[in-house]
N, C-alpha and C. Protein backbone atom coordinates (compact mmCIF):
# COMPACT_ATOMS: atom_id res chain seq x y z
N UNK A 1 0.83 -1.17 0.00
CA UNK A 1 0.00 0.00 0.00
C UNK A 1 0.87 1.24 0.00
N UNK A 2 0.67 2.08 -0.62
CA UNK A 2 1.11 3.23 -0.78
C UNK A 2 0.13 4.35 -0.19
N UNK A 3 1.12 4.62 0.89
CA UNK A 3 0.21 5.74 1.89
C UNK A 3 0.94 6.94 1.67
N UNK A 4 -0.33 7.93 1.70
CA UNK A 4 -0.30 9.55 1.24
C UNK A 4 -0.70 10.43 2.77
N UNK A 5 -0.02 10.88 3.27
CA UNK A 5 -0.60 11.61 4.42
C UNK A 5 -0.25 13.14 3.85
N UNK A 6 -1.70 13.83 4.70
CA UNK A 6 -1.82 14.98 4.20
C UNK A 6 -2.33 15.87 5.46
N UNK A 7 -2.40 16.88 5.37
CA UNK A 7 -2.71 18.00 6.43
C UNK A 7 -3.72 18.63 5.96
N UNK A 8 -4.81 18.81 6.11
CA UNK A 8 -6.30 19.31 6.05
C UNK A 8 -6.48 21.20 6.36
N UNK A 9 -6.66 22.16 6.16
CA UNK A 9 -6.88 22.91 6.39
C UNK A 9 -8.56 23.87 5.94
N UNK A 10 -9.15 24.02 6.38
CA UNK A 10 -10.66 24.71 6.04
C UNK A 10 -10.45 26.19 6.41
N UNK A 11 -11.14 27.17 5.76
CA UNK A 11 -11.48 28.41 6.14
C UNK A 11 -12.96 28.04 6.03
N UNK A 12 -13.99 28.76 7.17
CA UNK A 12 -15.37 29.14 6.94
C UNK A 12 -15.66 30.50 7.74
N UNK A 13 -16.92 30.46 7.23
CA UNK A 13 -17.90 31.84 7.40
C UNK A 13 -18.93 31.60 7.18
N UNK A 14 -19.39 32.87 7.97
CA UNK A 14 -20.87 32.66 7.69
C UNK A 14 -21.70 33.63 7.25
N UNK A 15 -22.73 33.43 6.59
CA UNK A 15 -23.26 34.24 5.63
C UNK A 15 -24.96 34.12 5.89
N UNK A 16 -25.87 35.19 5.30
CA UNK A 16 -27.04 34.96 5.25
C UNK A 16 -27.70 33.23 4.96
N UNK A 17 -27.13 33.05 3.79
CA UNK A 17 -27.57 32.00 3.35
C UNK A 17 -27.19 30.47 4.33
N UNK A 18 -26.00 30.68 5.50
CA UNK A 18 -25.66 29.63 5.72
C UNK A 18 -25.10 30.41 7.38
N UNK A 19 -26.53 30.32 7.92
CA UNK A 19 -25.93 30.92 9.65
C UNK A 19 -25.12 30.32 10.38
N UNK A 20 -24.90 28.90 10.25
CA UNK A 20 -24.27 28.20 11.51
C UNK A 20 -22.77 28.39 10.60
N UNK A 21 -22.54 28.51 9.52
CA UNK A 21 -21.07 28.65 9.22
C UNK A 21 -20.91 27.27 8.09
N UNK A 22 -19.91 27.52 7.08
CA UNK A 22 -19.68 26.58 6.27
C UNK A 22 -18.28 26.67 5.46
N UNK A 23 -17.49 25.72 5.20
CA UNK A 23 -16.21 26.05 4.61
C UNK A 23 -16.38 26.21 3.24
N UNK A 24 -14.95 27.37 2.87
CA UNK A 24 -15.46 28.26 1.41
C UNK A 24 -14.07 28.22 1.04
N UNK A 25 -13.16 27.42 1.70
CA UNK A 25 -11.77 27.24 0.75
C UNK A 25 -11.03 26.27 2.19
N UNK A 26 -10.80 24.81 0.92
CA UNK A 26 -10.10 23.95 1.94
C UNK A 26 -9.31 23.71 0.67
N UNK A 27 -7.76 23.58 2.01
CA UNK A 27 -6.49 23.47 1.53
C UNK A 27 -5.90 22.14 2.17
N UNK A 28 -4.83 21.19 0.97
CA UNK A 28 -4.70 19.95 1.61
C UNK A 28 -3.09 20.17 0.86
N UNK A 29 -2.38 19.96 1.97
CA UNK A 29 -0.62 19.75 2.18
C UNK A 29 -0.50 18.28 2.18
N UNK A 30 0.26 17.82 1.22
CA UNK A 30 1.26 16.45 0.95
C UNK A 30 2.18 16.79 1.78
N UNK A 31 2.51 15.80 3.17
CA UNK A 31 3.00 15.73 4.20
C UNK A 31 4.41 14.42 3.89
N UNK A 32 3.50 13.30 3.56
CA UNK A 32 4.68 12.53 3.25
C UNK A 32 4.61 11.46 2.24
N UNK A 33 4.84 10.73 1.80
CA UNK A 33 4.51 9.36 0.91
C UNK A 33 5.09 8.04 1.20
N UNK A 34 4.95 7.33 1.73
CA UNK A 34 5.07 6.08 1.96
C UNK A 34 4.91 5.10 0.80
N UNK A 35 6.36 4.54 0.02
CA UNK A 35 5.65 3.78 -0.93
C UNK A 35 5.03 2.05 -0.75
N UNK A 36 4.69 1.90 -1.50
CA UNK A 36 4.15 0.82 -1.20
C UNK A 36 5.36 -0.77 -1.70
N UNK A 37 5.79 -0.29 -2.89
CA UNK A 37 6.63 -1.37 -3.30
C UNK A 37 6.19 -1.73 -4.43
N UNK A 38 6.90 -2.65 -5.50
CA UNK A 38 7.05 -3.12 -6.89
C UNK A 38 5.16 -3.75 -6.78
N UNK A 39 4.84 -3.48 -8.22
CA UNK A 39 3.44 -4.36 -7.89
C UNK A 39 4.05 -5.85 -8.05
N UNK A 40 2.89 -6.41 -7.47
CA UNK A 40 2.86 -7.82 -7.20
C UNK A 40 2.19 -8.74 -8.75
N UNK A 41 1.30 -8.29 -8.86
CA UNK A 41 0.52 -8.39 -9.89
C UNK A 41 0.01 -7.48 -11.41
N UNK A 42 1.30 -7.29 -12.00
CA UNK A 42 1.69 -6.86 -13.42
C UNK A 42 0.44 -7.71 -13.90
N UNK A 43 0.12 -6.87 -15.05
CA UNK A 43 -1.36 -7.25 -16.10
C UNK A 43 -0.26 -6.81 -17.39
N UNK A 44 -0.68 -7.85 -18.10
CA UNK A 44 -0.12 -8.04 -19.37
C UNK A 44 -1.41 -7.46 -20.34
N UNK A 45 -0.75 -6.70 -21.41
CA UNK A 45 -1.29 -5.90 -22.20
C UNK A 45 -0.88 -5.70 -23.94
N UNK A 46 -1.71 -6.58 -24.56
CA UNK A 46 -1.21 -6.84 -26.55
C UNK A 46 -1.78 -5.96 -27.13
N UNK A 47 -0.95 -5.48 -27.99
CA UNK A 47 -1.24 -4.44 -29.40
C UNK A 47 -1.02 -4.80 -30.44
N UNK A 48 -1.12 -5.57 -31.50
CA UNK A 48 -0.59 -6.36 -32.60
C UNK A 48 -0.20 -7.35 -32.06
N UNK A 49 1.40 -7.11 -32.35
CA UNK A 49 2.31 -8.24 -31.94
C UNK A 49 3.48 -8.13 -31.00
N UNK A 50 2.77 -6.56 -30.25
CA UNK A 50 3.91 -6.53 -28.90
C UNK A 50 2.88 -6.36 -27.94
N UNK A 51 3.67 -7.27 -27.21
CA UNK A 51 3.23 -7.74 -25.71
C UNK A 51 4.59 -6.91 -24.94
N UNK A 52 3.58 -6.50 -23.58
CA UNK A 52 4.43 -5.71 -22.37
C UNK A 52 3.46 -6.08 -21.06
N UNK A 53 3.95 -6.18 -19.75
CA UNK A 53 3.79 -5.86 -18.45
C UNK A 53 3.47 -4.49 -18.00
N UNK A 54 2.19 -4.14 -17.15
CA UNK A 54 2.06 -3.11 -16.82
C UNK A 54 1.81 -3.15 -15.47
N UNK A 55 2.18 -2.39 -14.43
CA UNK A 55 1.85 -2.35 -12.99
C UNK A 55 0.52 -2.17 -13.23
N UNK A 56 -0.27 -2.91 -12.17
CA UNK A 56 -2.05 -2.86 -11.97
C UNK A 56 -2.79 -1.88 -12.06
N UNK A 57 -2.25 -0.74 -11.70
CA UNK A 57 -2.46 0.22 -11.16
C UNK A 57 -2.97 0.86 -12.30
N UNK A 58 -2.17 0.98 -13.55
CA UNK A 58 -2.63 1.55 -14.72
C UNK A 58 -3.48 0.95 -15.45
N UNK A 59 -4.06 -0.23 -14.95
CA UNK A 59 -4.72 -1.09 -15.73
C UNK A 59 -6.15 -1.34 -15.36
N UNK A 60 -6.14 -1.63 -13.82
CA UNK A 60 -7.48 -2.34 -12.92
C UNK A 60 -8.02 -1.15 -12.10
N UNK A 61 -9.06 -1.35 -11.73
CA UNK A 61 -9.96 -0.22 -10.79
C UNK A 61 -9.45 -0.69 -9.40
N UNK A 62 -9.43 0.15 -8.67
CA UNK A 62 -9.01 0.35 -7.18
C UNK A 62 -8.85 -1.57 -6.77
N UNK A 63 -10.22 -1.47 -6.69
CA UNK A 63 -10.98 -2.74 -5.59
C UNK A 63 -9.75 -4.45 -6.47
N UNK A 64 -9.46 -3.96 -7.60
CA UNK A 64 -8.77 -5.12 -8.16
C UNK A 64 -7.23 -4.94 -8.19
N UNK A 65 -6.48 -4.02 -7.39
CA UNK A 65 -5.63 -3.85 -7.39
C UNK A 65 -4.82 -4.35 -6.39
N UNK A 66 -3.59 -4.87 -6.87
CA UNK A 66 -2.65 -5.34 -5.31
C UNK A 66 -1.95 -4.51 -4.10
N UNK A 67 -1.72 -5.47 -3.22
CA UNK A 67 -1.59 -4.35 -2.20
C UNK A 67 -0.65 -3.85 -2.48
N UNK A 68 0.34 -3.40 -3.28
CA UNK A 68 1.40 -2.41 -3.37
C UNK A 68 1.17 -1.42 -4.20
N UNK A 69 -0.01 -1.36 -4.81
CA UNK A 69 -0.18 -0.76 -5.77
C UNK A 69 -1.77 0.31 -5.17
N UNK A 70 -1.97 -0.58 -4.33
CA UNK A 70 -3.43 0.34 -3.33
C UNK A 70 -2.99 1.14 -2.85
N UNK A 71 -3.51 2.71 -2.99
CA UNK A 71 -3.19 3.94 -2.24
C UNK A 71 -4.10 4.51 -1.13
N UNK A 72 -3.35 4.49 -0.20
CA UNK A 72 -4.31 4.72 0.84
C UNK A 72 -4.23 6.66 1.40
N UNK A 73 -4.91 7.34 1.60
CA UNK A 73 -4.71 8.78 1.88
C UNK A 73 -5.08 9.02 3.30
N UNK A 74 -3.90 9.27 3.94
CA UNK A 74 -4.36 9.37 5.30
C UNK A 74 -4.62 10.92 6.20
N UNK A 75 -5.32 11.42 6.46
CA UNK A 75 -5.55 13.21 7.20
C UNK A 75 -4.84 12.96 8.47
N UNK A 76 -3.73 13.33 8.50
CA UNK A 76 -2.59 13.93 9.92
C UNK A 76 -3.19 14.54 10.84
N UNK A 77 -3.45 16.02 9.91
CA UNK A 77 -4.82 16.57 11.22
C UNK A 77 -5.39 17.79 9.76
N UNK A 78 -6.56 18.14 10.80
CA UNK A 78 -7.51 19.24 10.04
C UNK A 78 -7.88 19.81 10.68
N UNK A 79 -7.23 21.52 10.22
CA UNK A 79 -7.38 22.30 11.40
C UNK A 79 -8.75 23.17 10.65
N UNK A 80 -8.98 23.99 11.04
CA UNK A 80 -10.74 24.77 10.62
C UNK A 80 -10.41 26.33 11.00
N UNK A 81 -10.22 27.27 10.51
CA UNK A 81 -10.26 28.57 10.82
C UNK A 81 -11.61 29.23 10.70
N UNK A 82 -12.16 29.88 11.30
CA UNK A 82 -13.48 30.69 11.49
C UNK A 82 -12.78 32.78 10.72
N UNK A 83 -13.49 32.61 9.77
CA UNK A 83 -13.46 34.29 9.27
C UNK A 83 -14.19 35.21 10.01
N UNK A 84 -14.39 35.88 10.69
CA UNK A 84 -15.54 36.88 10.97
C UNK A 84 -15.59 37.96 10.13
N UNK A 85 -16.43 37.86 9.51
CA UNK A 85 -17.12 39.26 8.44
C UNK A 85 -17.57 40.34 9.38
N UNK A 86 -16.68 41.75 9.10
CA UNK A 86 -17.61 43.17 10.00
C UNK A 86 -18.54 43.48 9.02
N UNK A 87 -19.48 43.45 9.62
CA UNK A 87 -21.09 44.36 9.82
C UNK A 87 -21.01 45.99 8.82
């Protein structure tokens, strides 16, 4: 598995339309990458008469992919800032 950790950041406010407050620009920091390793399970792929190996990843949807090739995204933390708008 190839893990992605990231740092979360929100700004909100609040407005007529939305009293209790709502976020209006979230920001996400690549913190670190953890790779996962060589895939396990290369998918072979023909065009005429050339044949090649491709990591899974470029080939299969998530759920069919091996574990080195599964990316997992993990939130470190998420912090939330409050705007106050003057009147």
């Amino acid at each position: 598995m190839t893990i992605h950790l990231v740092d979360i950041e929100q700004v909100e406010h609040t407005c007529p339309a939305h009293p209790d407050g709502h976020p209006y620009d979230t920001r996400r920091t690549l913190v670190d990458v953890i790779p996962g390793g060589a895939c396990r399970a290369p998918v072979t792929i023909r065009c005429g008469n050339t044949t090649t190996q491709i990591p899974c990843h470029r080939h299969e949807p998530a759920k069919r992919q091996c574990g080195a090739c599964r990316v997992i995204v993990t939130e470190r933390t998420i912090t939330t800032r409050t705007v106050e708008v003057a009147a």
